[in-house]
PDB file of N, CA and C in Angstrom:
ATOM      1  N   UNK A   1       5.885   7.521   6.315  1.00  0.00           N
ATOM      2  CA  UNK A   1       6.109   6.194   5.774  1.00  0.00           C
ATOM      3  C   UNK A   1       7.599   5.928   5.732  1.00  0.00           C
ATOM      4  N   UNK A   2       8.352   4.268   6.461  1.00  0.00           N
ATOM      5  CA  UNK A   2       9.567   4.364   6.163  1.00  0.00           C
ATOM      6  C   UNK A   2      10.151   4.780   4.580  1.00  0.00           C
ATOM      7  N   UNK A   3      11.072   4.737   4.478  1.00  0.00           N
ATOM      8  CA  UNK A   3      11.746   5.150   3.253  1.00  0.00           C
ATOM      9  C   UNK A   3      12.350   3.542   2.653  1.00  0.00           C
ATOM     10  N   UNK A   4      11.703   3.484   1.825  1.00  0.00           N
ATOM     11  CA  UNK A   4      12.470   2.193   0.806  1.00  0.00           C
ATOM     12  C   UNK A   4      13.579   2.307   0.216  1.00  0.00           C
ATOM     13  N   UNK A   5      14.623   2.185  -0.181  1.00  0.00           N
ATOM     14  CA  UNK A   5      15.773   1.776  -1.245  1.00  0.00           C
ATOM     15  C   UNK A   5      15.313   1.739  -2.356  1.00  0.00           C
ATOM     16  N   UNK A   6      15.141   1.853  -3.747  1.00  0.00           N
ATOM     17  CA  UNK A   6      14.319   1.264  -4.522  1.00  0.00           C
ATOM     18  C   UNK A   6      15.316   1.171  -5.388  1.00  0.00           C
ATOM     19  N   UNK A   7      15.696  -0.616  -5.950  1.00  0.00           N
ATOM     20  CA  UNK A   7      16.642  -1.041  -6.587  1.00  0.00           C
ATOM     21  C   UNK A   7      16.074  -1.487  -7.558  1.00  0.00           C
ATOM     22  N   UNK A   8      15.859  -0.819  -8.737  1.00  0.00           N
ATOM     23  CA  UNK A   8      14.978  -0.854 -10.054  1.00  0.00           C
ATOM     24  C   UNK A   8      13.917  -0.574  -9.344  1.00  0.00           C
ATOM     25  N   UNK A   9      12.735  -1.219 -10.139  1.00  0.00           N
ATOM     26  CA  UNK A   9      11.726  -0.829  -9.702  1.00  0.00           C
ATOM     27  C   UNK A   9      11.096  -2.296  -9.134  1.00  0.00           C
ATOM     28  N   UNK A  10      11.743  -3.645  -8.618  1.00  0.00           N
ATOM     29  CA  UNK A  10      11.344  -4.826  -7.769  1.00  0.00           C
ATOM     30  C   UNK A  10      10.683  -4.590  -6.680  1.00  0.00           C
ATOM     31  N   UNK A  11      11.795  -3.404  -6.234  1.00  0.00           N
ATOM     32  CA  UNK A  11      11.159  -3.365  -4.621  1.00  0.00           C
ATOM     33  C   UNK A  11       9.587  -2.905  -4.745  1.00  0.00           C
ATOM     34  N   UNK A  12       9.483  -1.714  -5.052  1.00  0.00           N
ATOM     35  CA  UNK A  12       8.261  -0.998  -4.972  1.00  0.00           C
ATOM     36  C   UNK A  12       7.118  -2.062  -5.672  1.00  0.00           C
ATOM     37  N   UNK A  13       7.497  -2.533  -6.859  1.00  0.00           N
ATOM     38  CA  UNK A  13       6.184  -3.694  -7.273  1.00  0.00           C
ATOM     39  C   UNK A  13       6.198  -4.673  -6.643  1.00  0.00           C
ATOM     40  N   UNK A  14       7.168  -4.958  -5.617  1.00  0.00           N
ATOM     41  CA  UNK A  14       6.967  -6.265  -4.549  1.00  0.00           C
ATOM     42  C   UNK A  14       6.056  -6.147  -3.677  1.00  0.00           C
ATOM     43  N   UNK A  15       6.213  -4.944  -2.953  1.00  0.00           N
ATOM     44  CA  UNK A  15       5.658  -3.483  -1.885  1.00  0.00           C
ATOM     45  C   UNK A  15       3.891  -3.635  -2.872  1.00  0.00           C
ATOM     46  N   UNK A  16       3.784  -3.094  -3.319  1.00  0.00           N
ATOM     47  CA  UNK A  16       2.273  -2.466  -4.565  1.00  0.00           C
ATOM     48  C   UNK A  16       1.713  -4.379  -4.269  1.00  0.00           C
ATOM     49  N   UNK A  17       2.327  -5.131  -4.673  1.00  0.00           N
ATOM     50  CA  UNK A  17       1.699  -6.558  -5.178  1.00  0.00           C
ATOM     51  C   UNK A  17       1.568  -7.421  -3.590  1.00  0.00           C
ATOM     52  N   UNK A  18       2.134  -6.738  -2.733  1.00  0.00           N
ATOM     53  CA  UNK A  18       1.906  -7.479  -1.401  1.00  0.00           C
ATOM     54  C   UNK A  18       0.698  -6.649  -1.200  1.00  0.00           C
ATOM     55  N   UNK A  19       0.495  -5.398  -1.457  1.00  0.00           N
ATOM     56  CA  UNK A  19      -0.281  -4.345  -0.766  1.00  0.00           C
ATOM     57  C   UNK A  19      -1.777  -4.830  -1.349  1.00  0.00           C
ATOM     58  N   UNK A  20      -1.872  -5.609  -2.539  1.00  0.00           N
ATOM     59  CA  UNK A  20      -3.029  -5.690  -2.890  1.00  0.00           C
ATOM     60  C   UNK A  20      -3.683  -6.879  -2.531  1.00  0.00           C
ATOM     61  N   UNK A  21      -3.082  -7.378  -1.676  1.00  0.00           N
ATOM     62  CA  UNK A  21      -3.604  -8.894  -1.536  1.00  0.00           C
ATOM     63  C   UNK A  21      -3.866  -8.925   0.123  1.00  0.00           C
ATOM     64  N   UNK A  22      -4.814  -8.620   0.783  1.00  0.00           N
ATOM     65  CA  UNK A  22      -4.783  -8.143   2.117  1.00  0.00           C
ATOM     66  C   UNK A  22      -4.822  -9.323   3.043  1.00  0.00           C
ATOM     67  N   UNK A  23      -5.045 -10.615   2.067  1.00  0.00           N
ATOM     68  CA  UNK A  23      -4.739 -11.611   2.870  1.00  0.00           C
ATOM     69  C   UNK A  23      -3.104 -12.768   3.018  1.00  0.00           C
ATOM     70  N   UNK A  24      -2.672 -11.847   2.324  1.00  0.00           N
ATOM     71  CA  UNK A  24      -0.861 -12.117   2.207  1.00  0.00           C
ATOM     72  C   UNK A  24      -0.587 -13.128   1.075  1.00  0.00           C
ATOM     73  N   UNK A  25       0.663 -12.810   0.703  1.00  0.00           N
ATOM     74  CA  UNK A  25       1.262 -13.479  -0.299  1.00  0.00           C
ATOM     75  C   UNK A  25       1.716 -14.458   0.004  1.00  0.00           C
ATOM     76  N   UNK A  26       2.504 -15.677  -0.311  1.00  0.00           N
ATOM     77  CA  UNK A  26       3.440 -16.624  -0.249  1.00  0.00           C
ATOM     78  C   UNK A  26       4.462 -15.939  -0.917  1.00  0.00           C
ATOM     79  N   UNK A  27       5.608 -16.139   0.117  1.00  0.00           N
ATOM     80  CA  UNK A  27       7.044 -16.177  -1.180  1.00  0.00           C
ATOM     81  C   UNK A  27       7.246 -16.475  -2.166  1.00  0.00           C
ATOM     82  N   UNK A  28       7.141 -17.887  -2.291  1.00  0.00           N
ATOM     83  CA  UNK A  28       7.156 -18.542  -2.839  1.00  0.00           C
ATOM     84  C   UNK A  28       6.280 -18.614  -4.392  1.00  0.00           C
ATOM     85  N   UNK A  29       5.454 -17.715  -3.835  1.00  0.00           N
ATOM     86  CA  UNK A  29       4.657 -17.553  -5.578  1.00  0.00           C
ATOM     87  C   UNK A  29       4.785 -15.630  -5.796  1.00  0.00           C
ATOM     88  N   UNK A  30       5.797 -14.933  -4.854  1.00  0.00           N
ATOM     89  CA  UNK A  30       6.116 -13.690  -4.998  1.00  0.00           C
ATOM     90  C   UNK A  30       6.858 -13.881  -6.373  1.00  0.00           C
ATOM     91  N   UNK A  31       8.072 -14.370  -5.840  1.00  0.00           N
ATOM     92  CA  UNK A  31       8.764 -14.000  -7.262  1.00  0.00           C
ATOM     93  C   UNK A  31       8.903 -14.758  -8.307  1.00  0.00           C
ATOM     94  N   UNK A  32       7.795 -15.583  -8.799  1.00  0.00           N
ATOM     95  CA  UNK A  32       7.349 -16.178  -9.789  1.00  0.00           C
ATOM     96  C   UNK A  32       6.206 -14.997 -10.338  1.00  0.00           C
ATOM     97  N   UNK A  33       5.233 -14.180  -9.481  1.00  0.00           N
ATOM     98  CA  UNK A  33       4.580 -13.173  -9.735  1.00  0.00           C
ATOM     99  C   UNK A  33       5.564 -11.527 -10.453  1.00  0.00           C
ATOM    100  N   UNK A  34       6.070 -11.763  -9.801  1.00  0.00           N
ATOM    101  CA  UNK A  34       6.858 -10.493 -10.096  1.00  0.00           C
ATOM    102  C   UNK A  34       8.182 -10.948 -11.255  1.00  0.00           C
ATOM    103  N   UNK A  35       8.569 -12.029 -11.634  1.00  0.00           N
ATOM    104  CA  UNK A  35       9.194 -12.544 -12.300  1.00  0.00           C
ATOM    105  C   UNK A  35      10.598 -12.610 -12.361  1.00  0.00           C
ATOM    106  N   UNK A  36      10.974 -12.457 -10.781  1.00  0.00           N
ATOM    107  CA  UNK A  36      12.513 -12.620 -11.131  1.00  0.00           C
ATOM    108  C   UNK A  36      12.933 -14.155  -9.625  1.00  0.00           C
ATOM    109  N   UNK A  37      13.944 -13.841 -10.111  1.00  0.00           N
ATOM    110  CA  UNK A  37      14.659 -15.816  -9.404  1.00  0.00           C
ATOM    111  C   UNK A  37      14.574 -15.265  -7.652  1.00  0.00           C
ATOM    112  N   UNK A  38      14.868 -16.657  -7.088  1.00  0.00           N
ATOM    113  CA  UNK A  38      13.592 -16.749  -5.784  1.00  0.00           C
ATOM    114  C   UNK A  38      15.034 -16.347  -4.890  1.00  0.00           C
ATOM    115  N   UNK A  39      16.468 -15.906  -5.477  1.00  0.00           N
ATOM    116  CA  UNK A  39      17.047 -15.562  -4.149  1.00  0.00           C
ATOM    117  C   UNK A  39      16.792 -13.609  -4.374  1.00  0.00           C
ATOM    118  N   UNK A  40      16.488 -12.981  -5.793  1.00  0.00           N
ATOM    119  CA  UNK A  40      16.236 -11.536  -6.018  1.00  0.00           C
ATOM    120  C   UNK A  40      15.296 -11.222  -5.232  1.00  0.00           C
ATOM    121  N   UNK A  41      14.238 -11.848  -5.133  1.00  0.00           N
ATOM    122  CA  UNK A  41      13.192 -12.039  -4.571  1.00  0.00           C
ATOM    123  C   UNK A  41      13.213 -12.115  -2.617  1.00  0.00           C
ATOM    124  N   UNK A  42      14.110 -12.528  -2.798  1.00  0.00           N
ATOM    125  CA  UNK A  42      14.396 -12.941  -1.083  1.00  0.00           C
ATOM    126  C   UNK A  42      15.002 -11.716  -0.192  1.00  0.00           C
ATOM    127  N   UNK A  43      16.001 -11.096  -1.877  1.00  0.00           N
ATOM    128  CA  UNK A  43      16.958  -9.529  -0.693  1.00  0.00           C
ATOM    129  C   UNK A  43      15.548  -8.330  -1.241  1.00  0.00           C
ATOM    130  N   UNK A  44      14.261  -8.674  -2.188  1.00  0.00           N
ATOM    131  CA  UNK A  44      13.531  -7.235  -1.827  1.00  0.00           C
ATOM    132  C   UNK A  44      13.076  -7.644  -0.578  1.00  0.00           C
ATOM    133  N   UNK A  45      12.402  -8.994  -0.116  1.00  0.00           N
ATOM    134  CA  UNK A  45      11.325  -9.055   0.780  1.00  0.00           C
ATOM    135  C   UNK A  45      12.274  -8.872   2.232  1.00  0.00           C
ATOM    136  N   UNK A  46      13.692  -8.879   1.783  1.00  0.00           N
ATOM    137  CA  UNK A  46      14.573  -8.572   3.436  1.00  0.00           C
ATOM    138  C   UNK A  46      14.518  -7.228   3.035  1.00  0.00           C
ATOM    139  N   UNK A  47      14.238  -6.195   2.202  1.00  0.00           N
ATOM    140  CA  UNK A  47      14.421  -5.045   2.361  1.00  0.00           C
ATOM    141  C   UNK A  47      13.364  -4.335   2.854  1.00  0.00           C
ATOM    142  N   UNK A  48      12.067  -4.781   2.304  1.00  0.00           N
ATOM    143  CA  UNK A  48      10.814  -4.497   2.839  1.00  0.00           C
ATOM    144  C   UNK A  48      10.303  -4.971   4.269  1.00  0.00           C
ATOM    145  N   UNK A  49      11.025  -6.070   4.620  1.00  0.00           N
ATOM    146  CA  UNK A  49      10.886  -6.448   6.025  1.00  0.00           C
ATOM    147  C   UNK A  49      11.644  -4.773   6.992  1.00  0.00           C
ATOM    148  N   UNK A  50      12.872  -5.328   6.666  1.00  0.00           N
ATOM    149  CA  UNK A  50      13.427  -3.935   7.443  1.00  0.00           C
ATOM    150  C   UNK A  50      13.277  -2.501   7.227  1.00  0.00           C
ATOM    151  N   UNK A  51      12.538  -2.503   6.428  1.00  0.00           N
ATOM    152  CA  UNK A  51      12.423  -0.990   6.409  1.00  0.00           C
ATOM    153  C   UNK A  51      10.398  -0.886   7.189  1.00  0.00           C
ATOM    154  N   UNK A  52      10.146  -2.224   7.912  1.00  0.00           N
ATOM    155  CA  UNK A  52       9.090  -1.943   8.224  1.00  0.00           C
ATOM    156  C   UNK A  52       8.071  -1.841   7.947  1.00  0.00           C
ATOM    157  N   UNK A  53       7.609  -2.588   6.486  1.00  0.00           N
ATOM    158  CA  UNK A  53       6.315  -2.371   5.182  1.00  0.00           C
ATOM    159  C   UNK A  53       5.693  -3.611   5.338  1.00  0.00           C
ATOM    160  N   UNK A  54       6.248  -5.135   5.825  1.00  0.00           N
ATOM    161  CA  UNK A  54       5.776  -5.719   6.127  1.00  0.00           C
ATOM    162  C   UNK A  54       6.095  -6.726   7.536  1.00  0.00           C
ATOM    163  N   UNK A  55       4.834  -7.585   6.881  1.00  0.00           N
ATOM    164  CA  UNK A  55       5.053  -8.887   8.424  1.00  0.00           C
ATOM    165  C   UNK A  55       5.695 -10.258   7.344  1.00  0.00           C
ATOM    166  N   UNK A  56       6.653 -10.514   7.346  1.00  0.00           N
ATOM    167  CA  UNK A  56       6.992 -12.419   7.740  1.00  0.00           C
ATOM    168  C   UNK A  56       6.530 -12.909   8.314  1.00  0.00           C
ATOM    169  N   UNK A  57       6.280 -14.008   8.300  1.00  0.00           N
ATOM    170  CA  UNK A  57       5.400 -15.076   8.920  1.00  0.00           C
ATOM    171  C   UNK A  57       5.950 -16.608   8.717  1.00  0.00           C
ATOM    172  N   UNK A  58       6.479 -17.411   9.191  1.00  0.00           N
ATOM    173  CA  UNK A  58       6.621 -18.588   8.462  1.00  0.00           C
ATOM    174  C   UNK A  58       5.421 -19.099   8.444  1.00  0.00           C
ATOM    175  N   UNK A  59       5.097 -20.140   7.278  1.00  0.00           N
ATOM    176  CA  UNK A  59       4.233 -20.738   6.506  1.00  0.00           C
ATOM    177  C   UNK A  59       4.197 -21.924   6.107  1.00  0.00           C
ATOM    178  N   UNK A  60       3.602 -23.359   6.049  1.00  0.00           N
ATOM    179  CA  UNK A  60       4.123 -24.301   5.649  1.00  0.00           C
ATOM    180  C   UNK A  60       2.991 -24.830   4.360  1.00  0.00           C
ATOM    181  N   UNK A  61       3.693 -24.961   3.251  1.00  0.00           N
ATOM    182  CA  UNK A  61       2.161 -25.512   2.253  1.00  0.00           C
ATOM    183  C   UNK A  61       2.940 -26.757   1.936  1.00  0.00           C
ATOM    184  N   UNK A  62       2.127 -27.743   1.785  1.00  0.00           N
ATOM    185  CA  UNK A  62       1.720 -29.147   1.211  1.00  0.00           C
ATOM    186  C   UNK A  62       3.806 -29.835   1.989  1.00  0.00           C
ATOM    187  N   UNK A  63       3.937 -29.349   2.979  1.00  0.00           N
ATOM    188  CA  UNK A  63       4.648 -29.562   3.904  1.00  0.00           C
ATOM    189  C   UNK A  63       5.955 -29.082   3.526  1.00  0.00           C
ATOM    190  N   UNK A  64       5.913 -27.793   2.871  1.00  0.00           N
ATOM    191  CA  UNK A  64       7.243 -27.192   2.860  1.00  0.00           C
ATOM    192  C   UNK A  64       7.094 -25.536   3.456  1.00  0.00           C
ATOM    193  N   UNK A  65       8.116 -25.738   3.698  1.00  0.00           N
ATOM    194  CA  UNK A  65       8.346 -24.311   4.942  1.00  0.00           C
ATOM    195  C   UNK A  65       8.541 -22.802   3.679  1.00  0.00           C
ATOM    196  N   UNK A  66       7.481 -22.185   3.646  1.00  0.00           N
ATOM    197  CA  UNK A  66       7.927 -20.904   3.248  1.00  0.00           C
ATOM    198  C   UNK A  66       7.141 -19.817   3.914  1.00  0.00           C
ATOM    199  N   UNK A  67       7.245 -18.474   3.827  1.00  0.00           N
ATOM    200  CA  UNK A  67       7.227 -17.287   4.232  1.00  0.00           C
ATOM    201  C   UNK A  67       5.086 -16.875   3.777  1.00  0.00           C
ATOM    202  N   UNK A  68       4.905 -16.399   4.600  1.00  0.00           N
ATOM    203  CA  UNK A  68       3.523 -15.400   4.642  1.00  0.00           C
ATOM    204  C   UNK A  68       3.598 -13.870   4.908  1.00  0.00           C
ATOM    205  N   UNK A  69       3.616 -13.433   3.713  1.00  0.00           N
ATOM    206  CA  UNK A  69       4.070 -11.851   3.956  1.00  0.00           C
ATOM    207  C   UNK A  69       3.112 -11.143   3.348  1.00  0.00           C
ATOM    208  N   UNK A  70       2.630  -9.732   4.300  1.00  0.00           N
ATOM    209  CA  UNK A  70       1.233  -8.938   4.579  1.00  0.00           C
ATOM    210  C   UNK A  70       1.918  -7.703   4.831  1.00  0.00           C
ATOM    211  N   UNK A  71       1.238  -6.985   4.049  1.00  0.00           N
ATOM    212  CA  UNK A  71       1.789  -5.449   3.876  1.00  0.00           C
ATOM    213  C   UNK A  71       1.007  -4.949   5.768  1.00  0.00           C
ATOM    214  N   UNK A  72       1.958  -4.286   6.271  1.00  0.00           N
ATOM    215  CA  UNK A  72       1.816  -3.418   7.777  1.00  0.00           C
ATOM    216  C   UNK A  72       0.736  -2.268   7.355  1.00  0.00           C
ATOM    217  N   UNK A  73      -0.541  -1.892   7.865  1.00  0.00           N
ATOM    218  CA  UNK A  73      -0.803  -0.646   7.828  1.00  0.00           C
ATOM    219  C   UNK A  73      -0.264   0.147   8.362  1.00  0.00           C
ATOM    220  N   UNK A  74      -0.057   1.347   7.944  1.00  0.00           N
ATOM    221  CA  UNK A  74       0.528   2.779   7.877  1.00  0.00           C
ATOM    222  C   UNK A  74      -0.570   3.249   8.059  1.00  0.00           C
ATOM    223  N   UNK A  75       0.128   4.246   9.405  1.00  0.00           N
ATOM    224  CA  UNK A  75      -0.678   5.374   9.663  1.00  0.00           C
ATOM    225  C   UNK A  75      -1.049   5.800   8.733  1.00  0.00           C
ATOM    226  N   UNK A  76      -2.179   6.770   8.373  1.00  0.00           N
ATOM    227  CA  UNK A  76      -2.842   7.811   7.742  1.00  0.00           C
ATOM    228  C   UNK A  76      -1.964   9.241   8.186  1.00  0.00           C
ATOM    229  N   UNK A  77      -1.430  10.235   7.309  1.00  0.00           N
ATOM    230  CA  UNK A  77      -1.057  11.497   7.501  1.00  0.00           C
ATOM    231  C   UNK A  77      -2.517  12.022   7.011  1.00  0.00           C
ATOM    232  N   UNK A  78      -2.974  12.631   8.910  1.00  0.00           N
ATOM    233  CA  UNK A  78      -4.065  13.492   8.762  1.00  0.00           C
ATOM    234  C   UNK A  78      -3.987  14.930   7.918  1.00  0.00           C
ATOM    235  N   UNK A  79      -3.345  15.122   7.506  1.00  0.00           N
ATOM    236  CA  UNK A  79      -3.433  16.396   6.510  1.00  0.00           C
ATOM    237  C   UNK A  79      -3.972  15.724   5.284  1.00  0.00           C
ATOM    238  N   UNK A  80      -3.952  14.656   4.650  1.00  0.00           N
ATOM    239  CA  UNK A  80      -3.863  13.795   3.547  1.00  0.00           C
ATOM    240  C   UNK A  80      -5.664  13.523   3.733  1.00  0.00           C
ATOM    241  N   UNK A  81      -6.427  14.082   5.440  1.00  0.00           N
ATOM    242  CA  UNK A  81      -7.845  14.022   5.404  1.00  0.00           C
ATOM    243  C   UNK A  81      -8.581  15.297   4.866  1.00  0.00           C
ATOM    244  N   UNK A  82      -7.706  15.950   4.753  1.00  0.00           N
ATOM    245  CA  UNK A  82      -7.816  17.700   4.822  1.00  0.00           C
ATOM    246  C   UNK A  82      -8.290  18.640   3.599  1.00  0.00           C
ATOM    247  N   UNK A  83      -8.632  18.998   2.819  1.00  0.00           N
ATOM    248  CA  UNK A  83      -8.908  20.497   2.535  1.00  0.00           C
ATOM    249  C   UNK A  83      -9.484  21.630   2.530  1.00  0.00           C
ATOM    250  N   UNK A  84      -7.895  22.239   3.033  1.00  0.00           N
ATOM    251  CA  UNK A  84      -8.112  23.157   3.819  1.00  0.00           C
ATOM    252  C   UNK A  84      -8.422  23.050   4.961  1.00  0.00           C
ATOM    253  N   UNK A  85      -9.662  23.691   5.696  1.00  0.00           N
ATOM    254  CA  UNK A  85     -10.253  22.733   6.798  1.00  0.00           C
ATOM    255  C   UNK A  85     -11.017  22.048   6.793  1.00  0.00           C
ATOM    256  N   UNK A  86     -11.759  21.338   5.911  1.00  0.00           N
ATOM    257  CA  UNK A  86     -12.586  20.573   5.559  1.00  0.00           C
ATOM    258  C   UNK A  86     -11.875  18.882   5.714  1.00  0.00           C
ATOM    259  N   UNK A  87     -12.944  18.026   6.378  1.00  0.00           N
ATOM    260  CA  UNK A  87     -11.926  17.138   6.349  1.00  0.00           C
ATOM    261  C   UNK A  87     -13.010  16.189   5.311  1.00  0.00           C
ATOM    262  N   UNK A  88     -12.072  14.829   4.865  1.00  0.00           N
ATOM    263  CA  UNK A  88     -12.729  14.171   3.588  1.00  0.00           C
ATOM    264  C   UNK A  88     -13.783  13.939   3.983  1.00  0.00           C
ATOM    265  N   UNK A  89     -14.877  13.722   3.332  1.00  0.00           N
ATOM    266  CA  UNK A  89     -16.071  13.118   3.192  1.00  0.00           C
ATOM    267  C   UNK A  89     -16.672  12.153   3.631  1.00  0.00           C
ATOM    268  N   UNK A  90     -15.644  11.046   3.336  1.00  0.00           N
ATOM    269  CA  UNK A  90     -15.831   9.398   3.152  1.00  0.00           C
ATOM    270  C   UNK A  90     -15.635   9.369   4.792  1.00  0.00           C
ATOM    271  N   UNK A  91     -15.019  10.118   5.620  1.00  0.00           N
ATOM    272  CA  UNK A  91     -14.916   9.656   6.929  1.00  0.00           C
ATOM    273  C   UNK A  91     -16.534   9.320   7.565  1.00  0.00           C
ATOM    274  N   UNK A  92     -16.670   8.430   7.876  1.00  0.00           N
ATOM    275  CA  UNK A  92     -18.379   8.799   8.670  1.00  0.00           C
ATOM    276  C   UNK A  92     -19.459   8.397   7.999  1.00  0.00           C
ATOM    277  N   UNK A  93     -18.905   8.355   6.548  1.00  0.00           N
ATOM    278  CA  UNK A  93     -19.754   8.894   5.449  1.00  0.00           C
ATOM    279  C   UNK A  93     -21.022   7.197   5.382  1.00  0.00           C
ATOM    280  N   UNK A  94     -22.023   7.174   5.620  1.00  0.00           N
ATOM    281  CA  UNK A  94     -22.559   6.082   5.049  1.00  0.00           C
ATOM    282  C   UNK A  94     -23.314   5.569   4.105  1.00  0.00           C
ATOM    283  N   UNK A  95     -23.204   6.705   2.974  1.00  0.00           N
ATOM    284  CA  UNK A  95     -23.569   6.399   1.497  1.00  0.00           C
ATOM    285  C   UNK A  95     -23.452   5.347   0.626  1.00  0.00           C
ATOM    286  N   UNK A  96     -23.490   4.752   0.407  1.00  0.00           N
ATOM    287  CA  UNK A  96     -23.472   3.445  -1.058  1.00  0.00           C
ATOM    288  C   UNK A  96     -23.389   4.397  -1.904  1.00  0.00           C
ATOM    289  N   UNK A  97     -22.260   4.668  -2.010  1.00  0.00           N
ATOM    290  CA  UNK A  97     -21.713   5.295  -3.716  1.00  0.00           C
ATOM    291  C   UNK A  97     -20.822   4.796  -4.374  1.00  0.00           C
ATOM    292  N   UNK A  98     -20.630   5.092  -5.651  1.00  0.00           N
ATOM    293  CA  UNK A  98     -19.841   4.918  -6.532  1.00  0.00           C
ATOM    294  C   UNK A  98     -18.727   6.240  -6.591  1.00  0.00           C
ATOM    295  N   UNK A  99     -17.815   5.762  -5.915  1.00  0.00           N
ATOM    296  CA  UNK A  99     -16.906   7.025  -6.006  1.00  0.00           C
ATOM    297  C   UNK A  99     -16.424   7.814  -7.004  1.00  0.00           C
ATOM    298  N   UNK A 100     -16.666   7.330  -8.264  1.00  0.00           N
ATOM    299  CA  UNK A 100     -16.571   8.528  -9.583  1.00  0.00           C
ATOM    300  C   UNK A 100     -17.821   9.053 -10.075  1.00  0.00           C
ATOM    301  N   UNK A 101     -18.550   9.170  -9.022  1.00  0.00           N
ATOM    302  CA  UNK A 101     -20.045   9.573  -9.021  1.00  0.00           C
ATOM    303  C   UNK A 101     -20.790  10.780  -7.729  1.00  0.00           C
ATOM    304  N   UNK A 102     -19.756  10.410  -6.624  1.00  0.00           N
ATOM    305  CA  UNK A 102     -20.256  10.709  -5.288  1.00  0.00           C
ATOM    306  C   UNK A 102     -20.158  12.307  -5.043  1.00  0.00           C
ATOM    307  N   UNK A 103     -20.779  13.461  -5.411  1.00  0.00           N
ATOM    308  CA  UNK A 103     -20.811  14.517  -5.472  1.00  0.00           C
ATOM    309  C   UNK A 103     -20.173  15.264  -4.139  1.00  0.00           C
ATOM    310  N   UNK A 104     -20.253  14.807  -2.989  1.00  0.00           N
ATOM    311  CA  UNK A 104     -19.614  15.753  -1.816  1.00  0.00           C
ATOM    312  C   UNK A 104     -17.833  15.448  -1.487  1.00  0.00           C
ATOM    313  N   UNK A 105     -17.639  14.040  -2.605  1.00  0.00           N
ATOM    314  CA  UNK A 105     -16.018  13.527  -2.530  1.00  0.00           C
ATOM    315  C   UNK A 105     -16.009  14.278  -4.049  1.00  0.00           C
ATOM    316  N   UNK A 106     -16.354  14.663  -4.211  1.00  0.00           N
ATOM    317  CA  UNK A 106     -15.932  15.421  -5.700  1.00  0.00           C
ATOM    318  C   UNK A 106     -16.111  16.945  -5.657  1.00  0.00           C
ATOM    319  N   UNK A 107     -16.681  17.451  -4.533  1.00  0.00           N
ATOM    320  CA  UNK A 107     -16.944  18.843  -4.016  1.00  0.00           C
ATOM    321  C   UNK A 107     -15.484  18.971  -3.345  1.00  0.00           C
ATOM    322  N   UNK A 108     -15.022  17.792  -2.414  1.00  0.00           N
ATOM    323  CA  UNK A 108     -13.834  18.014  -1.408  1.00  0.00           C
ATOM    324  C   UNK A 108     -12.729  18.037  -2.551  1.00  0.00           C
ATOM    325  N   UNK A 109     -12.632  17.209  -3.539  1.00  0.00           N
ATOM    326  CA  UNK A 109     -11.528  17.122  -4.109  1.00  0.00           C
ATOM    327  C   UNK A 109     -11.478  18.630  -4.767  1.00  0.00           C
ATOM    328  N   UNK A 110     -12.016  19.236  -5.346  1.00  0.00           N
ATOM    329  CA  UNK A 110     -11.979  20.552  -5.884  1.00  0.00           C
ATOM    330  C   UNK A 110     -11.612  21.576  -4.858  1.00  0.00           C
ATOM    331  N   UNK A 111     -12.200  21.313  -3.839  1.00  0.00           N
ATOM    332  CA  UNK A 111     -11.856  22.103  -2.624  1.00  0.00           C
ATOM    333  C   UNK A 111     -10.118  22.277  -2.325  1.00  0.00           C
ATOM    334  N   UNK A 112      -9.890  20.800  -2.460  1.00  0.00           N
ATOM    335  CA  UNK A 112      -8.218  20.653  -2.133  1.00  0.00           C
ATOM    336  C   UNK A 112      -7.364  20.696  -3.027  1.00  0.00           C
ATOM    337  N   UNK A 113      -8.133  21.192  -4.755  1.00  0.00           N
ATOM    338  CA  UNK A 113      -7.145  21.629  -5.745  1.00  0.00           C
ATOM    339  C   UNK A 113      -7.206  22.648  -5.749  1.00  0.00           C
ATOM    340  N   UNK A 114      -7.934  23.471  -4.953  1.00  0.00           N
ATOM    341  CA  UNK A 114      -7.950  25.207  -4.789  1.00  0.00           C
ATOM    342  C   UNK A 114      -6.801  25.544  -3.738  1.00  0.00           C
ATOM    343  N   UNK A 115      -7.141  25.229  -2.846  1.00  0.00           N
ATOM    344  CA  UNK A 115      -6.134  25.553  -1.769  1.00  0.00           C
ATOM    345  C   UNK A 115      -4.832  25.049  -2.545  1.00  0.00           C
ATOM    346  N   UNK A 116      -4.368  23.795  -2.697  1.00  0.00           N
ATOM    347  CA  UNK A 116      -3.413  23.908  -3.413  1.00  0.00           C
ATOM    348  C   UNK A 116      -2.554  24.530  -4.264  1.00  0.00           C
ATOM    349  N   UNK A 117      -3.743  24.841  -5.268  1.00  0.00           N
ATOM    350  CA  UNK A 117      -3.057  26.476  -6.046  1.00  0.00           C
ATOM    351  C   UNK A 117      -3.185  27.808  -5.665  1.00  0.00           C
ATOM    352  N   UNK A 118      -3.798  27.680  -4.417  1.00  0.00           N
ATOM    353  CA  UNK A 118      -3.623  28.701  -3.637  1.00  0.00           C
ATOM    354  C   UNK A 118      -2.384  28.637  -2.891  1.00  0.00           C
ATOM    355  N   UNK A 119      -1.570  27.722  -2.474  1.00  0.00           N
ATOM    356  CA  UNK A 119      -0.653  27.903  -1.870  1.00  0.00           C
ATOM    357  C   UNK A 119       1.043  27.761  -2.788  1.00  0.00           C
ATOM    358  N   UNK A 120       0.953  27.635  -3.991  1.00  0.00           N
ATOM    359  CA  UNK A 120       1.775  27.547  -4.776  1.00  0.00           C
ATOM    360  C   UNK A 120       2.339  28.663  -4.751  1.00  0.00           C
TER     361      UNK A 120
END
């Protein structure tokens, strides 16, 4: 994953609050969301642009020109599928579960806190 700057903590909740909205933010209601003035707002979303976390887009609402910005997917680090050699569960998986319920993602996770303290 690129590496962010993180100048307080704006950037990263700019980053987190774009990330949750998979159909993109407006600028324009970014940093009214995040609560700081719309030029603070302007050097995270140039920082997150360049470091590659998201897309810009120009945008026009009720005929003014602002920005459409959508968090980039990031690769997956396949070790992060892994424990041990076991790979996660959920890959493939076509269960209807409730994931704080799902017994073979709760078998893997134990699996990958062993190895873990196995390798400490």
């Amino acid at each position: 994953m690129p590496e962010v700057k993180v100048v307080g903590d704006s950037v990263e909740e700019g980053l987190k609050l774009i990330q949750s909205k998979p159909e993109g933010v407006l600028q324009s209601e970014l940093w009214k969301e995040l609560g700081v003035d719309s030029r603070k707002c302007s050097r995270i979303v140039k920082k997150l642009e360049e470091s590659g976390l998201i897309d810009r887009v120009e945008f026009r609402k009720d005929g003014i020109k602002t920005y459409l910005l959508r968090a980039k997917q990031m690769p997956v680090n396949p070790c992060a599928l892994l424990a041990g050699d076991e790979l996660i569960p959920c890959v493939g998986c076509e269960l209807e579960c409730i994931v704080e319920e799902c017994h073979p993602l709760m078998d893997w996770m134990y699996q990958l806190a062993i190895v873990s303290q196995s390798q400490e």
